[in-house]
N, C-alpha and C. Protein backbone atom coordinates (compact mmCIF):
# COMPACT_ATOMS: atom_id res chain seq x y z
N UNK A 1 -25.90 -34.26 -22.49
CA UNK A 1 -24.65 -34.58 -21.89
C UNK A 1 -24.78 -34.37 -20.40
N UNK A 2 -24.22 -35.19 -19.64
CA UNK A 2 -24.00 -35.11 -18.53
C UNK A 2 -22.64 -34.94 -17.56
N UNK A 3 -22.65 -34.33 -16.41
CA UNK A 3 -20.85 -34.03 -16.45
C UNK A 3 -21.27 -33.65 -14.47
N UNK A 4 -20.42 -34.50 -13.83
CA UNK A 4 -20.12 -34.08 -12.49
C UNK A 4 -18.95 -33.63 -11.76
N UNK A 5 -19.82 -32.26 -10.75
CA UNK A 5 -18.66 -31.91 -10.57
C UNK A 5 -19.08 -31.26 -8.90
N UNK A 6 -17.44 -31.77 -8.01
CA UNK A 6 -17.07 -31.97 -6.74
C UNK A 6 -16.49 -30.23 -6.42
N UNK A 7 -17.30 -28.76 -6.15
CA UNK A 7 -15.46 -28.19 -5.65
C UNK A 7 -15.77 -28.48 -4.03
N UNK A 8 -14.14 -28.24 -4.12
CA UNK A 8 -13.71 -28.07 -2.97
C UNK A 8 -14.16 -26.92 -1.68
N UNK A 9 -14.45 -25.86 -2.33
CA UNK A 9 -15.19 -24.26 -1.84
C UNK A 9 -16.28 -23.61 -2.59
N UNK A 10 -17.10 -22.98 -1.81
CA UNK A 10 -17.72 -22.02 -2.67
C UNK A 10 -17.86 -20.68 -2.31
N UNK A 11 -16.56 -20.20 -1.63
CA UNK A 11 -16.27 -18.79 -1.14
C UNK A 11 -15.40 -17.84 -1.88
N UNK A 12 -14.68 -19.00 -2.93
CA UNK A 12 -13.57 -18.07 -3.91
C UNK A 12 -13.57 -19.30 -4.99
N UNK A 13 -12.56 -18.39 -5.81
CA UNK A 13 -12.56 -19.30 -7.30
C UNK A 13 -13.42 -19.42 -7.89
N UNK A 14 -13.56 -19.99 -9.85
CA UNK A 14 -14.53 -20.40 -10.04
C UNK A 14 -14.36 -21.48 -11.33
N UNK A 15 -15.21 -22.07 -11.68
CA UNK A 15 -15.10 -22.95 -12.30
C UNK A 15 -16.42 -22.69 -13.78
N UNK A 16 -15.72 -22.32 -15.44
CA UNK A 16 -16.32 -21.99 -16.00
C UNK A 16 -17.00 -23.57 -17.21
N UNK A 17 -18.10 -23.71 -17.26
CA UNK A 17 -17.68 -24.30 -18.38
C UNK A 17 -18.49 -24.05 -20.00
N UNK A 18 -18.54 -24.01 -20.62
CA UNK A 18 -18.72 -23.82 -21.87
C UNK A 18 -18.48 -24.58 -22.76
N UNK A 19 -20.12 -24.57 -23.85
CA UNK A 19 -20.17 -25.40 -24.78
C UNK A 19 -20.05 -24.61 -26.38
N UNK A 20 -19.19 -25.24 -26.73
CA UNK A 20 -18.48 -24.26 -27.85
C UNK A 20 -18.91 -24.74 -29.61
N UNK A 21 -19.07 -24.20 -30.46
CA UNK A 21 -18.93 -24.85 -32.03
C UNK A 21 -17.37 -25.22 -32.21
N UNK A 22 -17.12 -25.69 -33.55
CA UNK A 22 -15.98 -26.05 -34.10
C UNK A 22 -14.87 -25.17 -34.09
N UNK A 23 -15.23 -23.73 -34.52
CA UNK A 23 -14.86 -22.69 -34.25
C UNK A 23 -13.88 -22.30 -32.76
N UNK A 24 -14.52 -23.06 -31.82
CA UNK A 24 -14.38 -22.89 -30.00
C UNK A 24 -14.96 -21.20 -30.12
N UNK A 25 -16.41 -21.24 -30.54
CA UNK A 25 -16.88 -19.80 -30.01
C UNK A 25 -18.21 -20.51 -29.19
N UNK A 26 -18.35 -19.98 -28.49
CA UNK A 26 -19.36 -20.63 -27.27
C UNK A 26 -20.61 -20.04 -27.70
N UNK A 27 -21.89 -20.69 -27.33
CA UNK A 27 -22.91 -20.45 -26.87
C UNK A 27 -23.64 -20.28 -25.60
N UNK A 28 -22.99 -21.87 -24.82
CA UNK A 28 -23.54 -21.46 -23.49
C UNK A 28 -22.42 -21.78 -22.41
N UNK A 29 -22.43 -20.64 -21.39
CA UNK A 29 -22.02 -20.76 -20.64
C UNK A 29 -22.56 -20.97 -19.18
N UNK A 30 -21.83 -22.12 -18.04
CA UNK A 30 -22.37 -22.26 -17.05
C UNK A 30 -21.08 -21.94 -16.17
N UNK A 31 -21.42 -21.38 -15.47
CA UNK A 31 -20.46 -21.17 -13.95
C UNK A 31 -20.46 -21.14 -12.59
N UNK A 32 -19.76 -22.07 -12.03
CA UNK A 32 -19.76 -22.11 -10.70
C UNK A 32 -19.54 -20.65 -10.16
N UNK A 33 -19.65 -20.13 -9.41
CA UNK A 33 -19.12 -18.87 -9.44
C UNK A 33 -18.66 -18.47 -7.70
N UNK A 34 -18.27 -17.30 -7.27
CA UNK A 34 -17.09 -17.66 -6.52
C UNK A 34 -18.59 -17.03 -5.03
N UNK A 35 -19.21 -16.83 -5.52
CA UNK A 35 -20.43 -16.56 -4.71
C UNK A 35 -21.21 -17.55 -3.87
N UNK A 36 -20.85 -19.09 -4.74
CA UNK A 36 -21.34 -19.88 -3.84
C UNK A 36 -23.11 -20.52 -4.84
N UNK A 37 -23.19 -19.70 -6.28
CA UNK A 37 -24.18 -20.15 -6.82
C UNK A 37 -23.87 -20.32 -8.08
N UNK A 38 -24.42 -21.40 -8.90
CA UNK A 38 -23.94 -21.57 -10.60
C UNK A 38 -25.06 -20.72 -11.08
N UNK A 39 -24.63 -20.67 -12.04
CA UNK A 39 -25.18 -19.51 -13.10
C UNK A 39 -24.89 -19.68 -14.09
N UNK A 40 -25.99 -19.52 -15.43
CA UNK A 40 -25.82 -19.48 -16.35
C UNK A 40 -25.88 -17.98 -17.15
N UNK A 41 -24.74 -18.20 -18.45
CA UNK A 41 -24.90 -16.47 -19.12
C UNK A 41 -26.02 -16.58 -19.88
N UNK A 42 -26.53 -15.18 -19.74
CA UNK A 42 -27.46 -15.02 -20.71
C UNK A 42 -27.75 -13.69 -21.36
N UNK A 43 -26.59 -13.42 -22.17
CA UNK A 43 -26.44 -12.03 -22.66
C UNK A 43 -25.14 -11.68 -21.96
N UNK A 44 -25.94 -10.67 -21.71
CA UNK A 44 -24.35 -9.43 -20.85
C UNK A 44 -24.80 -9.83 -19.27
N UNK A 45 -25.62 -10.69 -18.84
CA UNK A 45 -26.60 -10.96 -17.86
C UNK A 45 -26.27 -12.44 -17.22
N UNK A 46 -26.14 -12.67 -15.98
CA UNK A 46 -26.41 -14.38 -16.01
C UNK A 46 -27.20 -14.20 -14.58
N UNK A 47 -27.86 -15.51 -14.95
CA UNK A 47 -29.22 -16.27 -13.90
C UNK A 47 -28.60 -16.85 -13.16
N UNK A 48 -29.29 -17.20 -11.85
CA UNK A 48 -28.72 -18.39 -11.25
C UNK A 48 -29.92 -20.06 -11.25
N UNK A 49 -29.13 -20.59 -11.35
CA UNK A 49 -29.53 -21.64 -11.63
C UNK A 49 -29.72 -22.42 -10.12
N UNK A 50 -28.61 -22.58 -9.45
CA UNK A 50 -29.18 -23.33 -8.31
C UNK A 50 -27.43 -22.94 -6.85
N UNK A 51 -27.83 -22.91 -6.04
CA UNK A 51 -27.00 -22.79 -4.99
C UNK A 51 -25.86 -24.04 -5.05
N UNK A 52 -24.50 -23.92 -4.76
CA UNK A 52 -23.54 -24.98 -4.50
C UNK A 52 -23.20 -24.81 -3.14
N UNK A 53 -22.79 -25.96 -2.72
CA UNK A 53 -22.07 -25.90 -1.33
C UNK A 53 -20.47 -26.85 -1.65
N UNK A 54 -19.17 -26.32 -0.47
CA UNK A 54 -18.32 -27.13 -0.84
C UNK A 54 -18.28 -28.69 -0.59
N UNK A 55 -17.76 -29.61 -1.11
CA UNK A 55 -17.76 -30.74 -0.76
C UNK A 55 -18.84 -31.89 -1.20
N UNK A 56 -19.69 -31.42 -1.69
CA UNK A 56 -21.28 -31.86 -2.28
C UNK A 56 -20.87 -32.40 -3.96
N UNK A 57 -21.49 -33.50 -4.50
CA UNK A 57 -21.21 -33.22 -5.56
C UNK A 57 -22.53 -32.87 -5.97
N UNK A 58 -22.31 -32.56 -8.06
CA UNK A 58 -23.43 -32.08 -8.13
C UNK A 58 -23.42 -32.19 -10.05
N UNK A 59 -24.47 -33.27 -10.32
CA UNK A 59 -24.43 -34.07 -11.42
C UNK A 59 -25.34 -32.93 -12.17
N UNK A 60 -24.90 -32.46 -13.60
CA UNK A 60 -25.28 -31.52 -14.02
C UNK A 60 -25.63 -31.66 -15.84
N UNK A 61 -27.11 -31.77 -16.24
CA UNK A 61 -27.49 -32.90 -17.12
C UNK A 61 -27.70 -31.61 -18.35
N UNK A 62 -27.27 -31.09 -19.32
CA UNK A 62 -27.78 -30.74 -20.16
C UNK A 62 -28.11 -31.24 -21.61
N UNK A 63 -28.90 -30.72 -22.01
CA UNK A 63 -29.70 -30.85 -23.65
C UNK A 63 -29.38 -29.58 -24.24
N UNK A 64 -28.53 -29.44 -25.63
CA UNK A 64 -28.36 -28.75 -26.17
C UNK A 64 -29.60 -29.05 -27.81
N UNK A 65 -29.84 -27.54 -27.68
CA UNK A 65 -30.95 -27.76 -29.65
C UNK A 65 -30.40 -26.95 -30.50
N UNK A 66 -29.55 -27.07 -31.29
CA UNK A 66 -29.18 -25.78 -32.55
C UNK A 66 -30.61 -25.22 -32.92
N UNK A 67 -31.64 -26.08 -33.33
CA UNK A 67 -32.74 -25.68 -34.47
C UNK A 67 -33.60 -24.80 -33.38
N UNK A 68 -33.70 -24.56 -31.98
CA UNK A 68 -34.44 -24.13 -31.48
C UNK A 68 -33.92 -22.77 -30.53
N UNK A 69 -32.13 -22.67 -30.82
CA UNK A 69 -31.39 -22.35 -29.90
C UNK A 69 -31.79 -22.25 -28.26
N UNK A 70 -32.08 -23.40 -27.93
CA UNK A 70 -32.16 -23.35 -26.41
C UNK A 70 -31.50 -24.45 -25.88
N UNK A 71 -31.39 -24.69 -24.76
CA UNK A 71 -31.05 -25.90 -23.83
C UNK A 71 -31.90 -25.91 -23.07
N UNK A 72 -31.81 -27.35 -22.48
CA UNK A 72 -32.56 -27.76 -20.90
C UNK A 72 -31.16 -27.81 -20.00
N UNK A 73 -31.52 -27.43 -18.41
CA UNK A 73 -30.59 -27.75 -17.75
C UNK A 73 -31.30 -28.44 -16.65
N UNK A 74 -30.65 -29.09 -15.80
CA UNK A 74 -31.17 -29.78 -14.83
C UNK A 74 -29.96 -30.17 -13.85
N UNK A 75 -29.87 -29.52 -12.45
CA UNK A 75 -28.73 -30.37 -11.54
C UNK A 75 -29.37 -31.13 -10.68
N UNK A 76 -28.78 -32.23 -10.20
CA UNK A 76 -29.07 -33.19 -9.18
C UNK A 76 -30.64 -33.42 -9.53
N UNK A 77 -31.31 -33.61 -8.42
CA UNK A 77 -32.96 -34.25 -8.37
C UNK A 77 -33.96 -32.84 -8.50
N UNK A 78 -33.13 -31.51 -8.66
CA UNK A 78 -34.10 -30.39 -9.17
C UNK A 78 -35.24 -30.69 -10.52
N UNK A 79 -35.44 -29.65 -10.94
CA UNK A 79 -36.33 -29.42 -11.69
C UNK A 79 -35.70 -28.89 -12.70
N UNK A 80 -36.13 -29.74 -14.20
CA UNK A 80 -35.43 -29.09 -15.07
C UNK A 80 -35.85 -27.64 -15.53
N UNK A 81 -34.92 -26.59 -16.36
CA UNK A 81 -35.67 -25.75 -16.84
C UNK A 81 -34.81 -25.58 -18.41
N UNK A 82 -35.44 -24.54 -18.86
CA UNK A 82 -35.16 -24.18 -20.64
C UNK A 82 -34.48 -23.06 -20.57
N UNK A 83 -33.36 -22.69 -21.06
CA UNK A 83 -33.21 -21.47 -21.56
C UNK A 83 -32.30 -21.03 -22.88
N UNK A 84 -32.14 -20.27 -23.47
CA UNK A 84 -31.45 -19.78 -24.78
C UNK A 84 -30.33 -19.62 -24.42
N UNK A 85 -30.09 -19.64 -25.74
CA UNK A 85 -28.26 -19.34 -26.41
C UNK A 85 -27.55 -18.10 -25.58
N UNK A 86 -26.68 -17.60 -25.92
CA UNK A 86 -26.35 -16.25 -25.49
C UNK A 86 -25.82 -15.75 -27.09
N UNK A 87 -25.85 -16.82 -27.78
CA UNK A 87 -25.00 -16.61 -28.93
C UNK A 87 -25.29 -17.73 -29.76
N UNK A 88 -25.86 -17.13 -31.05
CA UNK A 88 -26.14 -18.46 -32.11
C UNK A 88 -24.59 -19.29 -32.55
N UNK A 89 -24.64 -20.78 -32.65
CA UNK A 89 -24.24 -21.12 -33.46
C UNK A 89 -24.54 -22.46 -34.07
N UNK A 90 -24.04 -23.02 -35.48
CA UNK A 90 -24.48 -24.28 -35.94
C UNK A 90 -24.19 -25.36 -35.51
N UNK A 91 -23.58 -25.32 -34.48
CA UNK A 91 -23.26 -26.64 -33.81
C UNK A 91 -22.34 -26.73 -32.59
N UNK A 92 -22.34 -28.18 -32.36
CA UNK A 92 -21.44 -28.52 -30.89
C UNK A 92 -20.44 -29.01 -31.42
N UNK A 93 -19.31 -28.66 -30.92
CA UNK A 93 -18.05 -29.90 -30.98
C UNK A 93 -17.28 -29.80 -30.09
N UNK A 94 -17.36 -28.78 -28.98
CA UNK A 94 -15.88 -28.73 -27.91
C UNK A 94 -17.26 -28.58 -26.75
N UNK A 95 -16.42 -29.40 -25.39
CA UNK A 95 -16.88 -28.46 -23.81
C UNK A 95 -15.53 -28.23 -23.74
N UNK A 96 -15.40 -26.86 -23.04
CA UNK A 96 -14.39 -26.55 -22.25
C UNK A 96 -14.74 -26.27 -20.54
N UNK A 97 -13.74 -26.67 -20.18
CA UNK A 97 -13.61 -26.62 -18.48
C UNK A 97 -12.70 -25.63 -18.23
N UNK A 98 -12.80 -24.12 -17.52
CA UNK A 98 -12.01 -23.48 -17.52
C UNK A 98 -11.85 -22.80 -15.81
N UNK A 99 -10.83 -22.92 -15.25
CA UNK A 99 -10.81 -22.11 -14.35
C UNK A 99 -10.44 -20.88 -14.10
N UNK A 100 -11.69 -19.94 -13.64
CA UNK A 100 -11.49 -18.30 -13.99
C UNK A 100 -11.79 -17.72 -14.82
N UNK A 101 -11.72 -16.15 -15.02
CA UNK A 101 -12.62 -15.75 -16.07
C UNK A 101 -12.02 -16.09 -17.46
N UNK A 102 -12.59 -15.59 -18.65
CA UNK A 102 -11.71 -15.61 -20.08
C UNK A 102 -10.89 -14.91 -20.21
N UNK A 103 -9.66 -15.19 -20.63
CA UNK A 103 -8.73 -14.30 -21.16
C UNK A 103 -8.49 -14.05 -22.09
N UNK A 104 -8.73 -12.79 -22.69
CA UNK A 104 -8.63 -11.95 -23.40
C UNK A 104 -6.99 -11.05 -24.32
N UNK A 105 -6.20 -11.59 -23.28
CA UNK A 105 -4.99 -10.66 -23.54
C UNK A 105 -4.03 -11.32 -23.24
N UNK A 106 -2.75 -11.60 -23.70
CA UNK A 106 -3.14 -10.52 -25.24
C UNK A 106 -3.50 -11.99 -26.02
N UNK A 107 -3.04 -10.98 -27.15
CA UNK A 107 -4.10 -11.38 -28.77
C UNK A 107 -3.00 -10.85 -29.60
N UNK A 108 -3.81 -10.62 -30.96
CA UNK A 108 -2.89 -10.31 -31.92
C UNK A 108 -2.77 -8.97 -32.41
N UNK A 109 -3.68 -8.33 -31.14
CA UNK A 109 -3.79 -6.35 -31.41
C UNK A 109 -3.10 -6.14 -30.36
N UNK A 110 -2.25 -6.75 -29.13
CA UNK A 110 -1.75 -6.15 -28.32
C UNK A 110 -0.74 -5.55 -28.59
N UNK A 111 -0.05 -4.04 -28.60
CA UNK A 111 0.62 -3.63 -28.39
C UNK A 111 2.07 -4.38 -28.19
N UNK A 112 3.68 -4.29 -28.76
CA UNK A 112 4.34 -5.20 -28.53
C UNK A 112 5.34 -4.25 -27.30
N UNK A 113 6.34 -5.01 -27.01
CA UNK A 113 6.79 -4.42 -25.55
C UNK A 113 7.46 -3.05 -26.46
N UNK A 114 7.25 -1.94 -25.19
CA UNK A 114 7.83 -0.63 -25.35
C UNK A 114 8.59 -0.18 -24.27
N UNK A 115 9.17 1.14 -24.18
CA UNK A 115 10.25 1.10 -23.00
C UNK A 115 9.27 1.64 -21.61
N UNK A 116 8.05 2.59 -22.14
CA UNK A 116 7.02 2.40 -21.20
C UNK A 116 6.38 1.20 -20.77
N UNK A 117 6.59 0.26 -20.76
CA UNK A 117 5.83 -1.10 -20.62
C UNK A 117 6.01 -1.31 -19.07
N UNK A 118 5.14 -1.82 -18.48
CA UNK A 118 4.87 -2.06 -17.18
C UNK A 118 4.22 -3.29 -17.17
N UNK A 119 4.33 -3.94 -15.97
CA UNK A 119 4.18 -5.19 -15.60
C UNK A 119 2.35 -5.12 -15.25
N UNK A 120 1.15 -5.87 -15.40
CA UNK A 120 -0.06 -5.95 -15.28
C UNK A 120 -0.14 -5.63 -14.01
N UNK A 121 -0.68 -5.04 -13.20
CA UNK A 121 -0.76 -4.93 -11.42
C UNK A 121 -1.42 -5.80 -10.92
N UNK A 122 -0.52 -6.38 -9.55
CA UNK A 122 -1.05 -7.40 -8.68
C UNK A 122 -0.37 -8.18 -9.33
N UNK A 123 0.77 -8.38 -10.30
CA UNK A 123 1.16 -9.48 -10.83
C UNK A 123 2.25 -10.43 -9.64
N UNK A 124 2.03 -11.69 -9.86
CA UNK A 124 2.74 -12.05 -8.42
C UNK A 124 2.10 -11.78 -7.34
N UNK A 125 0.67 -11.69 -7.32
CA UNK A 125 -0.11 -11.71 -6.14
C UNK A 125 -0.63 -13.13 -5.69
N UNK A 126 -0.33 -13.43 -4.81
CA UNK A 126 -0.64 -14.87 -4.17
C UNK A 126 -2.55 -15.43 -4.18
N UNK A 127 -2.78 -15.80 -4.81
CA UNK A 127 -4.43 -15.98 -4.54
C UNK A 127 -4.63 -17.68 -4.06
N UNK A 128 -6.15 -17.37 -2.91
CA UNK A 128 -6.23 -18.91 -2.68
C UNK A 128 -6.75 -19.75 -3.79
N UNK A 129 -5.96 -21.06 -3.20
CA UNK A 129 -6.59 -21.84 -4.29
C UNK A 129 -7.84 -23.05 -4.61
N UNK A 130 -8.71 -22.62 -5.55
CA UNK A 130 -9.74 -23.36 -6.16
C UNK A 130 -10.00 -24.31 -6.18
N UNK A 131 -10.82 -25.24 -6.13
CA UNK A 131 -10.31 -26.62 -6.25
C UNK A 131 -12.08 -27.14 -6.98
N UNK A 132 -11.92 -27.69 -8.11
CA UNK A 132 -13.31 -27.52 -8.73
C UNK A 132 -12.91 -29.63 -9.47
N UNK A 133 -13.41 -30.34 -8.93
CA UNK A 133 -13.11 -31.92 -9.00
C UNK A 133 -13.99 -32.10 -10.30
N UNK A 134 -13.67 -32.66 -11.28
CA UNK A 134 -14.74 -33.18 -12.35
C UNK A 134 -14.78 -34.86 -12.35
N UNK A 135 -15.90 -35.09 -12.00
CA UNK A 135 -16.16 -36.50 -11.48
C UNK A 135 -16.39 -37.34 -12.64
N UNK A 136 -17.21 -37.00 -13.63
CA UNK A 136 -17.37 -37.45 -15.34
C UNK A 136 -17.93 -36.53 -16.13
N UNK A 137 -17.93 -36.89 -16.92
CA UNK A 137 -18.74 -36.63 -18.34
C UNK A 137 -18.72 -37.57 -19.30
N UNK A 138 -20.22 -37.03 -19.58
CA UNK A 138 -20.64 -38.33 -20.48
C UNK A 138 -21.62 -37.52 -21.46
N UNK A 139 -21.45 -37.92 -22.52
CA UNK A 139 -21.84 -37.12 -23.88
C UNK A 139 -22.82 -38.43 -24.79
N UNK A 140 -23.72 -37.50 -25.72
CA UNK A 140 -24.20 -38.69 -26.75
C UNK A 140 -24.93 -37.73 -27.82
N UNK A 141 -25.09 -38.21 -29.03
CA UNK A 141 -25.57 -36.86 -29.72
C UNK A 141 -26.85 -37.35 -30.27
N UNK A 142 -27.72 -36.26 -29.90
CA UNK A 142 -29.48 -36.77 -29.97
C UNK A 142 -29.69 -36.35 -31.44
């Protein structure tokens, strides 16, 4: 699959994306990240894959293998490389495009409101904004 993508910055924000089973539990994740370099997870760990700049686009080609759990990745006219799952599963059926980290909370163990209950901190904090352009995607199943 192939999928391009335009941001706007690479000083803040970030732009996650992830290839998920049927389930939507992911295996791999790639991220723009607010550092200015994409990266892929790999474990509790992520690599970087290649530097972004704002305004650039940047055509981003992967090969997913269940039977081998790895991928190829490859951006623009680089060099491809290989790397593993972070997480087995039997198959592809979702990308997600997400901006920012995962959220987690709540769920269905959160706590329901109490008279101690307080508002998350920083809530209503103004942050700049992201701007992460998806130019295409284009999918085919090998």
């Amino acid at each position: 699959m192939t999928f391009t993508v335009k941001p706007e910055q690479n000083n803040h924000g970030l732009l996650q994306v992830e290839f998920q089973n049927k389930q939507g539990l992911p295996a791999v994740r790639l991220t723009f990240d607010a550092d200015g370099q994409l990266k892929t997870k790999t474990g509790a760990r992520f690599n970087t894959i290649a530097k972004y700049e704002a305004g650039k686009e940047y055509k981003v080609n992967v090969k997913l293998n269940v039977k081998t759990r790895s991928y190829t990745i490859k951006v623009n006219d680089e060099k491809e490389s290989t790397r593993i799952f972070y997480a087995p599963v039997d198959g592809f059926e979702r990308i997600m495009f997400r901006t920012g980290e995962q959220r987690y909370s709540p769920n269905a163990d959160t706590e329901p409101d109490t008279d101690d209950y307080d508002d998350l901190p920083q809530t209503g904090k103004l942050i700049p904004e992201a701007v992460f352009n998806i130019q295409s995607l284009i999918t085919k199943k090998l």
